[in-house]
N, C-alpha and C. Protein backbone atom coordinates (compact mmCIF):
# COMPACT_ATOMS: atom_id res chain seq x y z
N UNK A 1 -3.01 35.40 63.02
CA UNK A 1 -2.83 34.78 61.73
C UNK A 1 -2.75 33.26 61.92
N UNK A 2 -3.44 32.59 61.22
CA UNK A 2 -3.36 31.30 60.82
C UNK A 2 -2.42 30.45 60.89
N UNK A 3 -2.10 29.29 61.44
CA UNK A 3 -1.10 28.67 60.72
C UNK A 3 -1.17 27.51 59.41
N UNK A 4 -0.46 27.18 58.92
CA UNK A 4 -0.46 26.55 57.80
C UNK A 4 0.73 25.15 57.58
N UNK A 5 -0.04 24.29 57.10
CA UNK A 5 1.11 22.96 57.15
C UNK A 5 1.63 22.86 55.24
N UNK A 6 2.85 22.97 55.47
CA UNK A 6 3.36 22.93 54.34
C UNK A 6 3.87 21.60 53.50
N UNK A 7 4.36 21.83 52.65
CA UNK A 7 4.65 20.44 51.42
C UNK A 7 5.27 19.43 52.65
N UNK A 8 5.97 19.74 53.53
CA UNK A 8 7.72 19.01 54.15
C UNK A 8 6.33 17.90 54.72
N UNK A 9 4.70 17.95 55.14
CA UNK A 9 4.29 17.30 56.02
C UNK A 9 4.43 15.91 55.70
N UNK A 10 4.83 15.07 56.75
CA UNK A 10 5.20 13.54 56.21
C UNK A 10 3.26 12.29 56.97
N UNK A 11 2.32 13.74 56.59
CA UNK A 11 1.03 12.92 57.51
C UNK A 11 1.17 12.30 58.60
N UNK A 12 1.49 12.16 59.53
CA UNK A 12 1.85 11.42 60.61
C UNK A 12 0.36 12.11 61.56
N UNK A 13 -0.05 12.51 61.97
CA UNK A 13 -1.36 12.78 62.55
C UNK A 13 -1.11 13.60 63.89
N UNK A 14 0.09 13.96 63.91
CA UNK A 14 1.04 14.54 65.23
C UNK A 14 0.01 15.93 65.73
N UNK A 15 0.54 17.05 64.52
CA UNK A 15 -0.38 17.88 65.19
C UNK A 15 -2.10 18.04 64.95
N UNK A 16 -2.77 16.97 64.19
CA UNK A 16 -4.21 17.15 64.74
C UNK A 16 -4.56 16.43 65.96
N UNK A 17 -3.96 15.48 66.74
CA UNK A 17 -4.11 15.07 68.27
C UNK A 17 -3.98 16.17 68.77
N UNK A 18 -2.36 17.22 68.58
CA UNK A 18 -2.30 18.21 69.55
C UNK A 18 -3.41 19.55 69.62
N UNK A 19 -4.16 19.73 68.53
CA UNK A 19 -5.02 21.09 68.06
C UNK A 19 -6.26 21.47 69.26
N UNK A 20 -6.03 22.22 70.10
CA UNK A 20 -7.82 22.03 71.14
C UNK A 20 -8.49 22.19 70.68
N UNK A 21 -8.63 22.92 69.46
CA UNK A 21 -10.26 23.29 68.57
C UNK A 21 -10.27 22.05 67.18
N UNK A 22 -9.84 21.17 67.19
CA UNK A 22 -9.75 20.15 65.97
C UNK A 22 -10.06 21.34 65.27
N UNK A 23 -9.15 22.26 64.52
CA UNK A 23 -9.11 22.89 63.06
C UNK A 23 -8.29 21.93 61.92
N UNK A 24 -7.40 21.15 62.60
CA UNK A 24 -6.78 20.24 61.83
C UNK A 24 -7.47 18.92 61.35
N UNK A 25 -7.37 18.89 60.20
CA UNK A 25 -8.20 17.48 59.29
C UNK A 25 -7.52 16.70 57.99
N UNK A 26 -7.75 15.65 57.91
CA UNK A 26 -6.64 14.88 57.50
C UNK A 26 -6.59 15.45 55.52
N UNK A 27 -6.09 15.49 54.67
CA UNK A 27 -5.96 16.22 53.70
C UNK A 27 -5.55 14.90 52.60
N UNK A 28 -5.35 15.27 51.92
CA UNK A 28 -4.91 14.34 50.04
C UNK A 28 -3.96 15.03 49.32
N UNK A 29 -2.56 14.89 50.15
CA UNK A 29 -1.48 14.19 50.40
C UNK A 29 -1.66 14.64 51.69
N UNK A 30 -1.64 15.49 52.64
CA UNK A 30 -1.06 16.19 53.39
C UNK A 30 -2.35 16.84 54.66
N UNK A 31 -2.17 17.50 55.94
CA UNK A 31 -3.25 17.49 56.57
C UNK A 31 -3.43 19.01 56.45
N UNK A 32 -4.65 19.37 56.61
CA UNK A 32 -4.95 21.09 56.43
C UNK A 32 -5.70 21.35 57.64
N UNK A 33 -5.22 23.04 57.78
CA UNK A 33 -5.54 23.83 59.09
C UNK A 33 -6.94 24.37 58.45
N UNK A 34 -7.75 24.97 59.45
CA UNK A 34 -9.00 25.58 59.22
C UNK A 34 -8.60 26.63 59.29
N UNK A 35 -8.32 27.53 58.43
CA UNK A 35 -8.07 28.90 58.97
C UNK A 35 -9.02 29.62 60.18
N UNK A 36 -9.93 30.04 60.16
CA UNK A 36 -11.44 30.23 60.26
C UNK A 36 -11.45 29.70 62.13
N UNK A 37 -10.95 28.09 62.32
CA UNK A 37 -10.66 27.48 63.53
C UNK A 37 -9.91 27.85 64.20
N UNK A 38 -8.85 27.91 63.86
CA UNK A 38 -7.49 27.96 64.20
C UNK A 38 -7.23 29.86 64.94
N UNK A 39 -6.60 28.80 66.71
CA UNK A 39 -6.96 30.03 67.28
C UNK A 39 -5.07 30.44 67.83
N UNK A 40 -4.26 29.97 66.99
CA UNK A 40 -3.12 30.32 66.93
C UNK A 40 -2.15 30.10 68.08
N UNK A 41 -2.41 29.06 68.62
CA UNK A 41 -2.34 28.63 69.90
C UNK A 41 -0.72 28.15 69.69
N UNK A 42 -0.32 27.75 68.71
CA UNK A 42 1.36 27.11 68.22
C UNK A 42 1.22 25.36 69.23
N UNK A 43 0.40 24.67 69.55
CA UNK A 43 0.45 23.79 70.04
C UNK A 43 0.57 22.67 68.50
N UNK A 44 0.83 22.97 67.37
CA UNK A 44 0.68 22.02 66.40
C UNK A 44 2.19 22.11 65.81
N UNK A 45 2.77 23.39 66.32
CA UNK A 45 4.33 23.26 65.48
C UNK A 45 4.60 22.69 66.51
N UNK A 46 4.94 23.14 67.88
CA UNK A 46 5.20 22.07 68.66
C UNK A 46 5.34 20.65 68.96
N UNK A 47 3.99 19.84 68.39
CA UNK A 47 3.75 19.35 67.87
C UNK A 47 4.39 17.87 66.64
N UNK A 48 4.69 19.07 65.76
CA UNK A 48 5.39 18.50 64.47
C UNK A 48 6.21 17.65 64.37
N UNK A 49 6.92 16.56 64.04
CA UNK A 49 8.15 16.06 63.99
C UNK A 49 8.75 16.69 62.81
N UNK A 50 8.50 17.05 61.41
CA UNK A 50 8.84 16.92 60.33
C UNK A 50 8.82 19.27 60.23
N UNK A 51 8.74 19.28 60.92
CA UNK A 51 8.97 21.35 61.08
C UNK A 51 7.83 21.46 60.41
N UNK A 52 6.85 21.20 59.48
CA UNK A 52 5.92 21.35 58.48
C UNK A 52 5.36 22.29 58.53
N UNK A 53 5.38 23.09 59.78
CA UNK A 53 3.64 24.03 60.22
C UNK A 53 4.55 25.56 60.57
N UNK A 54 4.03 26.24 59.56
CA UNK A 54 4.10 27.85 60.01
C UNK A 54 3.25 28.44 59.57
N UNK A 55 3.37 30.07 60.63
CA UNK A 55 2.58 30.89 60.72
C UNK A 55 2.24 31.39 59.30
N UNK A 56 1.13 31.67 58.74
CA UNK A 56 0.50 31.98 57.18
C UNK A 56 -0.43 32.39 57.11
């Protein structure tokens, strides 16, 4: 399953540096996962400063 970045994201660009498949792309407010990309690796909550990113 996917993960997903939620409202809390403060854009900071944290976890699309960390993503190995760039599924992450910058968004309007906020940055969005590729579902489709995204190979569930958890290297983007990790990642996070702001907790933003769960499993969805």
């Amino acid at each position: 399953m996917a993960y997903k970045i939620t409202d809390a994201c403060v854009a900071c660009g944290a976890c699309k540096d960390s993503c190995p498949v760039e599924a992450i792309k910058e968004g309007d407010p906020i940055y969005k996962i590729d579902a489709a990309t995204c190979i569930d690796c958890g290297s983007c909550v990790d990642a996070c400063p702001s907790e933003a990113i769960e499993q969805g």
